[in-house]
N, C-alpha and C. Protein backbone atom coordinates (compact mmCIF):
# COMPACT_ATOMS: atom_id res chain seq x y z
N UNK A 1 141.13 31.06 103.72
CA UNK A 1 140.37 30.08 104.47
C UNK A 1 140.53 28.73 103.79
N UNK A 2 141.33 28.16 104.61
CA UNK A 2 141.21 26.62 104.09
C UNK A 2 140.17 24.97 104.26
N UNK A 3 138.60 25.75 104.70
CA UNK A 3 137.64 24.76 105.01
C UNK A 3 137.65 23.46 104.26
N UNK A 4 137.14 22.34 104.68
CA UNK A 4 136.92 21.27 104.28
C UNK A 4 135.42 21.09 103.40
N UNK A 5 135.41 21.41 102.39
CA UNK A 5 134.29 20.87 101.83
C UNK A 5 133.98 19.70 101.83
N UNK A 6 133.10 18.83 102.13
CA UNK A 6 132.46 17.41 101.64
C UNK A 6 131.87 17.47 100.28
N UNK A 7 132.12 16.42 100.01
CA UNK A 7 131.63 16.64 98.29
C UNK A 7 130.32 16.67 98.41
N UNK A 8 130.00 16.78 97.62
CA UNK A 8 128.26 16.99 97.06
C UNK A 8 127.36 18.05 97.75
N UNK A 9 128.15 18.70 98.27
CA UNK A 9 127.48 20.00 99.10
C UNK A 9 127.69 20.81 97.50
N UNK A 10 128.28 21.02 97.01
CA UNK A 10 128.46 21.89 95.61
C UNK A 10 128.50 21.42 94.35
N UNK A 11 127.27 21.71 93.46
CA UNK A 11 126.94 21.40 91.98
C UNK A 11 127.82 22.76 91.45
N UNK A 12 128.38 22.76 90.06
CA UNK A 12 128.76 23.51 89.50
C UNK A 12 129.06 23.51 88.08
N UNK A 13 127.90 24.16 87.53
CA UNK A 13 127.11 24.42 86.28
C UNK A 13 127.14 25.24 85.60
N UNK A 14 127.66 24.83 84.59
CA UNK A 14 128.11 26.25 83.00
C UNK A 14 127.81 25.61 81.75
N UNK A 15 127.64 26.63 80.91
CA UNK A 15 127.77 26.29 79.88
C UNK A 15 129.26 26.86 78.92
N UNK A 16 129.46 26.63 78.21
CA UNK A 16 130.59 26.52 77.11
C UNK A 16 130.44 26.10 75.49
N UNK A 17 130.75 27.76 75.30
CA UNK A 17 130.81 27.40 74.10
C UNK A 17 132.30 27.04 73.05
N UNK A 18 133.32 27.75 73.94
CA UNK A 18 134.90 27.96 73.23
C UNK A 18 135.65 27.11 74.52
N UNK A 19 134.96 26.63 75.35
CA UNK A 19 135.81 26.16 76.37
C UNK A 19 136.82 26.84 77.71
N UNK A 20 136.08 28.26 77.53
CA UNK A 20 136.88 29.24 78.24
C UNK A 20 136.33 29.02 79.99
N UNK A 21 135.32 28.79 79.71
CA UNK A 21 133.92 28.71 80.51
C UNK A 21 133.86 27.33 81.18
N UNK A 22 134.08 26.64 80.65
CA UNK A 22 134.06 25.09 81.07
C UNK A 22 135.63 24.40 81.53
N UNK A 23 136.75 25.45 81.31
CA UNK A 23 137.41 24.97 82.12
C UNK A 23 137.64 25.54 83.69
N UNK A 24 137.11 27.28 83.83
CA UNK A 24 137.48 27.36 84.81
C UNK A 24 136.17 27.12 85.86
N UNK A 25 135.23 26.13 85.24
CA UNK A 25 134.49 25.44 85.81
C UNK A 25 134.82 24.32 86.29
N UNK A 26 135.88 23.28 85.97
CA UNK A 26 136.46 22.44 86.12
C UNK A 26 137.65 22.76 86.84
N UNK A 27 138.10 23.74 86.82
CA UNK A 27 139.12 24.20 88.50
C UNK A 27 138.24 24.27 89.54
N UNK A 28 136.85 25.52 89.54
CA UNK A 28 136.16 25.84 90.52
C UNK A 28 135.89 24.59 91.29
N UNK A 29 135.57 22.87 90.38
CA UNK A 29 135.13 22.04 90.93
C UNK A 29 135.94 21.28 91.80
N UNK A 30 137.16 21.10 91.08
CA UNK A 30 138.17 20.82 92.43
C UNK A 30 138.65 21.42 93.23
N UNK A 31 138.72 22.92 93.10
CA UNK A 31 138.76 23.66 94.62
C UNK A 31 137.81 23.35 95.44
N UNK A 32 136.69 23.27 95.09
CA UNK A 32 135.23 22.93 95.89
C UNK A 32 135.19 21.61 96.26
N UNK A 33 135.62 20.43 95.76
CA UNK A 33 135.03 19.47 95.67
C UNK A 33 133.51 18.94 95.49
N UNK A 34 133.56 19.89 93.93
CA UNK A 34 132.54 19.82 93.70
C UNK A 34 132.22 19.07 92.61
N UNK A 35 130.36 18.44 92.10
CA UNK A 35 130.21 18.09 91.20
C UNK A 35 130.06 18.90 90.36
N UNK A 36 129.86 18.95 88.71
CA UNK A 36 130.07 19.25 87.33
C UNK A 36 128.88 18.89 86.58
N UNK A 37 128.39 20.02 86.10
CA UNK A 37 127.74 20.15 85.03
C UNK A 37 127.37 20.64 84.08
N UNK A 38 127.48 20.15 82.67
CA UNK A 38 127.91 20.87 81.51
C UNK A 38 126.57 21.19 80.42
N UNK A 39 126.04 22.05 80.89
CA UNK A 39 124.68 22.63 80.21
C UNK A 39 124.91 22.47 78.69
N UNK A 40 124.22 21.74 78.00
CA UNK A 40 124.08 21.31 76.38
C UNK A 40 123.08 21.78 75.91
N UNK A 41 123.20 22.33 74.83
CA UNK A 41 122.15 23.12 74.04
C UNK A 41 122.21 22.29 72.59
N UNK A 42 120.98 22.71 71.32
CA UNK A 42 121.26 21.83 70.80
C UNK A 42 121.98 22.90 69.32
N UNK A 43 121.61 22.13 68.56
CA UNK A 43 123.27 22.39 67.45
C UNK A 43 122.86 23.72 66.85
N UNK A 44 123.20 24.75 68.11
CA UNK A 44 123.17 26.25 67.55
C UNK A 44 124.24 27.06 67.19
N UNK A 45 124.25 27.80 65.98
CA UNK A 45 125.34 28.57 65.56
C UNK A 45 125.83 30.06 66.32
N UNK A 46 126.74 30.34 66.17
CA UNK A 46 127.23 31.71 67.19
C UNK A 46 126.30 32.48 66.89
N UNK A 47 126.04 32.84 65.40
CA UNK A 47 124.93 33.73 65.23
C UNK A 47 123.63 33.49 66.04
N UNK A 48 123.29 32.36 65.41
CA UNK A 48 122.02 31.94 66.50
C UNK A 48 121.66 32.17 67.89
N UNK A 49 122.87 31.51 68.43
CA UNK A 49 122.98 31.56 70.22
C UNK A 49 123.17 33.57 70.41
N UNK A 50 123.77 33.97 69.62
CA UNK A 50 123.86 35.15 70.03
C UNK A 50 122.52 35.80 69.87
N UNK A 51 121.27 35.80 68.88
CA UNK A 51 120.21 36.29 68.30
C UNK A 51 119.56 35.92 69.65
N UNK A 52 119.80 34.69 69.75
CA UNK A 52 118.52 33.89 71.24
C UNK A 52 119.05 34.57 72.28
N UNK A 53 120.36 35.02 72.96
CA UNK A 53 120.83 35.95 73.64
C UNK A 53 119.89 37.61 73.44
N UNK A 54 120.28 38.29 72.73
CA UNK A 54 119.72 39.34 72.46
C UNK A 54 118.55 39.41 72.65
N UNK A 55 117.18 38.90 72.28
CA UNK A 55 116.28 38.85 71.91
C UNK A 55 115.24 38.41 73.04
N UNK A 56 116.14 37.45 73.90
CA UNK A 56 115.75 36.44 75.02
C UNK A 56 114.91 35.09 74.43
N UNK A 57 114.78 34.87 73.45
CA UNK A 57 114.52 33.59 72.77
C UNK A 57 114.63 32.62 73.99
N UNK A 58 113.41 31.68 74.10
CA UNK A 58 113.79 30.75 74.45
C UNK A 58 114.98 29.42 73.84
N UNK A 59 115.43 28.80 74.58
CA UNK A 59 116.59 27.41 73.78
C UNK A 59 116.25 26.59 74.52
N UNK A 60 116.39 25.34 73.48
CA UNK A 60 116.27 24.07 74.29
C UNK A 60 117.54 23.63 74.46
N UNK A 61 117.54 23.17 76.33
CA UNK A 61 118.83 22.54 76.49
C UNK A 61 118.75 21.39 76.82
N UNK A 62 119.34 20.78 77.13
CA UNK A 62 119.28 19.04 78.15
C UNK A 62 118.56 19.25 79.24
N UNK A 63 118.43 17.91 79.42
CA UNK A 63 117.78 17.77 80.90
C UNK A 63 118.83 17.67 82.21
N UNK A 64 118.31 18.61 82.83
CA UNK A 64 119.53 18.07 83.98
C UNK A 64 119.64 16.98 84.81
N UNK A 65 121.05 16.47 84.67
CA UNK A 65 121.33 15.04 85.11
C UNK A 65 121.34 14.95 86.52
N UNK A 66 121.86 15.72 87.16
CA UNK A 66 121.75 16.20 88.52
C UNK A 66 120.38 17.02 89.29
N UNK A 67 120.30 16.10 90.72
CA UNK A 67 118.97 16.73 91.60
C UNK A 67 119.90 18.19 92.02
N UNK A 68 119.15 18.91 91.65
CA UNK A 68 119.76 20.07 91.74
C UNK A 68 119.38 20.55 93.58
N UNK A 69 118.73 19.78 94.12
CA UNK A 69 118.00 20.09 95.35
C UNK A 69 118.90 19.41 96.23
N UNK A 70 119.92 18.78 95.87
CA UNK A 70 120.55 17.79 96.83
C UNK A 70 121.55 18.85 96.92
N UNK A 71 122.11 19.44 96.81
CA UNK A 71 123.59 20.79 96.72
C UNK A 71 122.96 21.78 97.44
N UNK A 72 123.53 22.68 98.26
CA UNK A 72 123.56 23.37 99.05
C UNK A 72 123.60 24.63 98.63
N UNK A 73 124.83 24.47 97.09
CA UNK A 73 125.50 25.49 96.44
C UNK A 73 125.17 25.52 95.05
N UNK A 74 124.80 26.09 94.55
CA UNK A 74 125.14 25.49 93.08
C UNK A 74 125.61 27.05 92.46
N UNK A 75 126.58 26.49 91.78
CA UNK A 75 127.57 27.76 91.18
C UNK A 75 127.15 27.70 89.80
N UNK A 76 126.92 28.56 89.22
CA UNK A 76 126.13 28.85 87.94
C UNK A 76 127.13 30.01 87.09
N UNK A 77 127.68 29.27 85.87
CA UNK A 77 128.86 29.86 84.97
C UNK A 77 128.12 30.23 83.98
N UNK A 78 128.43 31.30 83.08
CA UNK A 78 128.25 31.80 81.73
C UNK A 78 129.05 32.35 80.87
N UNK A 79 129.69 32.40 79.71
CA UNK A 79 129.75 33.26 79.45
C UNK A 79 128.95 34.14 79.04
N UNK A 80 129.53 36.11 78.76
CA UNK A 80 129.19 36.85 78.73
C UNK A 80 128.75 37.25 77.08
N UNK A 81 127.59 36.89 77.05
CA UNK A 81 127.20 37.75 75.34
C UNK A 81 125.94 38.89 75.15
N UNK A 82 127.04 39.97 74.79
CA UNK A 82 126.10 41.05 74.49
C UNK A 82 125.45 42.12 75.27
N UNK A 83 126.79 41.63 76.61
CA UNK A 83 126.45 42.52 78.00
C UNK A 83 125.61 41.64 79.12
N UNK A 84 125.10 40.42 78.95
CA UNK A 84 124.61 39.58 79.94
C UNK A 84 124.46 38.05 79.44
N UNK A 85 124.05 36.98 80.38
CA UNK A 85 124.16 35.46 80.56
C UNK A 85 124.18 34.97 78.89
N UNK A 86 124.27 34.11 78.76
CA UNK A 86 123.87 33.42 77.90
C UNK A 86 122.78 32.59 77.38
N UNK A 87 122.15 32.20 76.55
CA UNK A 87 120.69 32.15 76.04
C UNK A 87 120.63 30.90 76.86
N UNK A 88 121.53 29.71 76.92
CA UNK A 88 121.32 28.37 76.87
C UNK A 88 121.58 28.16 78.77
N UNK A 89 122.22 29.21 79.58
CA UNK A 89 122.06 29.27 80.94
C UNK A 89 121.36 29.90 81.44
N UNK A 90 120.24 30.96 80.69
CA UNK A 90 119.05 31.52 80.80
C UNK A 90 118.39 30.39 80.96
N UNK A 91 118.19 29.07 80.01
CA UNK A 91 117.13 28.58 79.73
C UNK A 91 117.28 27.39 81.04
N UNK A 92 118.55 27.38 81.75
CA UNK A 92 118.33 26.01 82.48
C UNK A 92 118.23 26.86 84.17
N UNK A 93 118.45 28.00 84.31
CA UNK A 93 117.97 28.70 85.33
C UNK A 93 116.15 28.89 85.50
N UNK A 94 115.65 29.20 84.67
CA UNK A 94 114.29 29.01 84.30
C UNK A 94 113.87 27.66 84.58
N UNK A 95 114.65 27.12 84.07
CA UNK A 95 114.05 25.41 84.11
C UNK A 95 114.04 25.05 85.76
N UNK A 96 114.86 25.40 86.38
CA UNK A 96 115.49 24.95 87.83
C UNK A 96 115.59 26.06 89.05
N UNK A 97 115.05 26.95 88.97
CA UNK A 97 115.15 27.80 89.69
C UNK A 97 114.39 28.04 90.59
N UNK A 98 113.59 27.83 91.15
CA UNK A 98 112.57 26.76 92.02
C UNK A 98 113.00 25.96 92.89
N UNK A 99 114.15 24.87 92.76
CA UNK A 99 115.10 23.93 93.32
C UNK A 99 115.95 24.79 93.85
N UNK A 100 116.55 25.85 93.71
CA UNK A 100 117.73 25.91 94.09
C UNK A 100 118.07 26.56 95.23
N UNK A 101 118.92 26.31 96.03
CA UNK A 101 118.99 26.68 97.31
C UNK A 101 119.76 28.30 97.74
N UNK A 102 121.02 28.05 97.12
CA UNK A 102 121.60 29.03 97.16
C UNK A 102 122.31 28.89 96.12
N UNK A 103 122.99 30.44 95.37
CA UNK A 103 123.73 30.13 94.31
C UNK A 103 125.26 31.43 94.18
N UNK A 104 125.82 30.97 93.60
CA UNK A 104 127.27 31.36 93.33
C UNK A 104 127.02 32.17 91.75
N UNK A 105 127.66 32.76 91.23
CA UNK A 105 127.67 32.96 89.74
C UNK A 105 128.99 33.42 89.50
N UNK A 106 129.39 33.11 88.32
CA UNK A 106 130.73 32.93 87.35
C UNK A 106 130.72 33.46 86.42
N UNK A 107 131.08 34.72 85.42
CA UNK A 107 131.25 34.74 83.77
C UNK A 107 132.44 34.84 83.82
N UNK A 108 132.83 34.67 82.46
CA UNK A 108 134.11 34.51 81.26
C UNK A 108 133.36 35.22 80.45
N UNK A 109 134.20 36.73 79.97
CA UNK A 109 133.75 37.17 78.61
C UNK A 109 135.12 37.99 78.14
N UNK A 110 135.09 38.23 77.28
CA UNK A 110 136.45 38.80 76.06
C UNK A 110 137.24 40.18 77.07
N UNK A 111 135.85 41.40 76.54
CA UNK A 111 136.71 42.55 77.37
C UNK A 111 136.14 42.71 78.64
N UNK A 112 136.93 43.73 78.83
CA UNK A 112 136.17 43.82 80.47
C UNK A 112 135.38 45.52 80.21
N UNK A 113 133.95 45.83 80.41
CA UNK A 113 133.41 46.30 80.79
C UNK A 113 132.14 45.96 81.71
N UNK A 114 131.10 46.93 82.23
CA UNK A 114 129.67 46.89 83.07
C UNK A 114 128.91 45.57 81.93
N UNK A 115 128.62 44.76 82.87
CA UNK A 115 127.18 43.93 82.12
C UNK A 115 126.29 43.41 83.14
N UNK A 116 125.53 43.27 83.31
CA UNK A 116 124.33 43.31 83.41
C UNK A 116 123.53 41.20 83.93
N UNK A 117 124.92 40.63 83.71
CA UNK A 117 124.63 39.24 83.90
C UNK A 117 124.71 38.66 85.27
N UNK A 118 125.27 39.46 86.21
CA UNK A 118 124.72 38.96 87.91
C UNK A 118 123.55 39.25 87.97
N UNK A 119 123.19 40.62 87.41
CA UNK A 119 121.64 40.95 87.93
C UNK A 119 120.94 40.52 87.09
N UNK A 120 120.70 39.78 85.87
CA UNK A 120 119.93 38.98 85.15
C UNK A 120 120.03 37.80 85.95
N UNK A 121 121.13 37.25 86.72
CA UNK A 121 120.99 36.18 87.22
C UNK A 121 120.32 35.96 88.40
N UNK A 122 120.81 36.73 89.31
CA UNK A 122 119.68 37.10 90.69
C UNK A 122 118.26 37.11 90.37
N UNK A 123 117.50 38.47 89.49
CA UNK A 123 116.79 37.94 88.61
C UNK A 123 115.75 36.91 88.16
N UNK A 124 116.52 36.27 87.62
CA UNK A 124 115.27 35.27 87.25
C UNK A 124 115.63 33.70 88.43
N UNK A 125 117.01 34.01 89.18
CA UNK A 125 116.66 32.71 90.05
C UNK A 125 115.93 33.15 91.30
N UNK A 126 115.95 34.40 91.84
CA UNK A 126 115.39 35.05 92.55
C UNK A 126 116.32 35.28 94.00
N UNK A 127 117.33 35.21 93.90
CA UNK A 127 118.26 34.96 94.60
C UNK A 127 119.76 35.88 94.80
N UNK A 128 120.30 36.40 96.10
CA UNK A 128 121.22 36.91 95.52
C UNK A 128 122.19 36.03 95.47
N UNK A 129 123.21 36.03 95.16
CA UNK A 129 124.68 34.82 94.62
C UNK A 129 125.28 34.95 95.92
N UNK A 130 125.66 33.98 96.95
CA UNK A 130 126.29 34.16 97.56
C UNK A 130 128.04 34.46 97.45
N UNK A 131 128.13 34.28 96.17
CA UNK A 131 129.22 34.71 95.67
C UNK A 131 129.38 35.06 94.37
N UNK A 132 130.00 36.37 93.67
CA UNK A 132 129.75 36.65 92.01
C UNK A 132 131.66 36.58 91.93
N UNK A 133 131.83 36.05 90.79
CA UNK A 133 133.36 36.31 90.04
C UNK A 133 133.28 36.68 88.73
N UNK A 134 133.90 37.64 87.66
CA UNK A 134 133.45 37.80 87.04
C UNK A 134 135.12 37.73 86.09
N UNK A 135 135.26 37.05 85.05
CA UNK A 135 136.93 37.18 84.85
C UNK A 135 137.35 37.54 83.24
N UNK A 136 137.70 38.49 82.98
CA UNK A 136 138.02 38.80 81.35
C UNK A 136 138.97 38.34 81.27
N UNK A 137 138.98 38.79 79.57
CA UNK A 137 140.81 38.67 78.25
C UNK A 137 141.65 39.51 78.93
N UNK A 138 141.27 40.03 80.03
CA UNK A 138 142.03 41.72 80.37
C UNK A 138 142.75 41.24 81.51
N UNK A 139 142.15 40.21 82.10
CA UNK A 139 142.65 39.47 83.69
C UNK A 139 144.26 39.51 83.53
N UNK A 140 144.78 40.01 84.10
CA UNK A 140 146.08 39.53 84.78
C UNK A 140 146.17 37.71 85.66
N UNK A 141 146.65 37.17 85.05
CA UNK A 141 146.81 35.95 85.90
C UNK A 141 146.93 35.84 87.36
N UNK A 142 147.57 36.91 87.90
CA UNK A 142 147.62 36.78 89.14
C UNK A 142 146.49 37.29 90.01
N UNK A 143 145.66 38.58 88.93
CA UNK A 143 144.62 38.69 89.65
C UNK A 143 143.23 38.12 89.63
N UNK A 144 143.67 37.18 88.47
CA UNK A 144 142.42 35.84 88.57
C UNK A 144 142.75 34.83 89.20
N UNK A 145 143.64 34.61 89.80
CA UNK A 145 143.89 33.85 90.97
C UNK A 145 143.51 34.61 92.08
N UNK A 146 143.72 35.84 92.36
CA UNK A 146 143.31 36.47 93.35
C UNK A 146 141.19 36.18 93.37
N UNK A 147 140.78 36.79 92.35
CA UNK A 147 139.52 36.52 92.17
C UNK A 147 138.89 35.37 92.60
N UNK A 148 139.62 34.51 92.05
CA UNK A 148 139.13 33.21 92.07
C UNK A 148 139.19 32.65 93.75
N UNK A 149 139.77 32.52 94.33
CA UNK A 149 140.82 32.39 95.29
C UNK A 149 139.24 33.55 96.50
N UNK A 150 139.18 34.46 96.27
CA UNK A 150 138.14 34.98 97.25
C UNK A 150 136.65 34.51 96.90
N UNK A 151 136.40 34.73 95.13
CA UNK A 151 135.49 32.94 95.24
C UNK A 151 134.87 32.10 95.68
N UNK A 152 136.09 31.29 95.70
CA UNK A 152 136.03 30.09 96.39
C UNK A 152 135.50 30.08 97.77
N UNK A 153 136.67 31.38 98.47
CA UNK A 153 136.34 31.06 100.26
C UNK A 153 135.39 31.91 100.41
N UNK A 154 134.51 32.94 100.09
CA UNK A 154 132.91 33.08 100.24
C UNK A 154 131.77 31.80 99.74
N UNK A 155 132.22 31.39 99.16
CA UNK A 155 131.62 29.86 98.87
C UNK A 155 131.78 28.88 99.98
N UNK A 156 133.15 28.82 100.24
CA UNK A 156 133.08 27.83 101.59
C UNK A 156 132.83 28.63 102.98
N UNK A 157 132.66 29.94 103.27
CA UNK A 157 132.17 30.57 104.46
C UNK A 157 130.68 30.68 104.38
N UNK A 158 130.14 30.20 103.25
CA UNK A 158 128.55 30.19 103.24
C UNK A 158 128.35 28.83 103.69
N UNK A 159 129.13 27.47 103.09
CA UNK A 159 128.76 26.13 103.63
C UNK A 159 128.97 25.87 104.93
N UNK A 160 130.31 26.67 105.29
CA UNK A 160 130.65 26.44 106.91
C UNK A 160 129.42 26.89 107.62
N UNK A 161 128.57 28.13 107.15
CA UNK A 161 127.60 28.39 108.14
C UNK A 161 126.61 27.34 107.86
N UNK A 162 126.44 27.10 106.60
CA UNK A 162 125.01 25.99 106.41
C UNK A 162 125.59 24.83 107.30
N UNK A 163 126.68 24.36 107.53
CA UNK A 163 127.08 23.28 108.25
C UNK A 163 126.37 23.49 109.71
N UNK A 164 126.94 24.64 109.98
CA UNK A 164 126.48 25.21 111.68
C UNK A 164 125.24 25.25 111.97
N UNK A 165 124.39 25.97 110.63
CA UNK A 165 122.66 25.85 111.56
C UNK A 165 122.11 24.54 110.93
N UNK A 166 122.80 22.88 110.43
CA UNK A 166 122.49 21.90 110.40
C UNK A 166 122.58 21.67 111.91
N UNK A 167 123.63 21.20 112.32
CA UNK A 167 124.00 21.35 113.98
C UNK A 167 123.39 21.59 114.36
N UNK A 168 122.53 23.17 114.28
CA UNK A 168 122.08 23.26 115.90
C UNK A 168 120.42 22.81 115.58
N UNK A 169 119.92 22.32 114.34
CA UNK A 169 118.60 22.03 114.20
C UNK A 169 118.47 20.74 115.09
């Protein structure tokens, strides 16, 4: 499906810690034509972020720069620690989850087994994802293009309909 997105129908929000995460957040955004946002936490160590992971610790992150209420979509990235989300995209789902309309979800984690981070994410935004991708160290390139690539166009077959019952309101 090759739909036309208009921009600002899609926010798309991760955090990153190795950059694995934040770049294929930065593809997702130009397939989408979407905006970008890069969840900041403050100067925590792997150990740390991983303990606040485990444990569910709260973290303090930034404030978000973006009305998260103006997006239609907002695609919500993590990586994967310890079998689910990450401490510092726990903490800005909590913060914003209230606002949000509909949502997408994304991880990046090492191997590929079962975890537990769509349904932590549904969860606490209360929502199911209108679209989940989930992409390991294990990915074949071609079939994370494939992944990605179906993605995307459940993402844009959800806006095409939000487009349609704008119309007929």
């Amino acid at each position: 499906m090759n739909a036309i997105v208009p921009a600002s129908k899609v926010l798309v929000v991760c955090y990153s810690r190795t950059g694995t995460t934040r770049a294929l957040a930065h593809a997702l955004a130009t397939r989408l034509r979407a905006d970008v946002e890069e969840i900041r936490s403050g100067p925590i160590g792997v150990l740390r972020a991983l303990a606040d992971t485990v444990f569910g610790c709260d973290v303090s992150v930034g404030g978000t720069l973006k009305d998260v209420m103006a997006y239609d979509v907002v695609v919500i990235g993590t990586p994967v620690w310890m079998g689910t989300l990450s401490a510092p995209v726990r903490a800005w789902i909590v913060a914003n989850r209230r606002r949000l309309r509909h949502i997408a979800c994304f991880s990046t984690q090492i191997l590929r087994h079962e975890t537990n981070t769509f349904r932590d994410m549904a969860r606490l935004t209360g929502k199911q994802p209108v679209a989940r991708c989930a992409i390991t160290g294990q990915t074949s390139a071609q079939d994370e293009r494939r992944l990605i690539d179906n993605f995307v166009e459940r993402i844009e077959r959800k806006l095409v309909r939000i487009d349609n019952l704008k119309w007929a309101a």
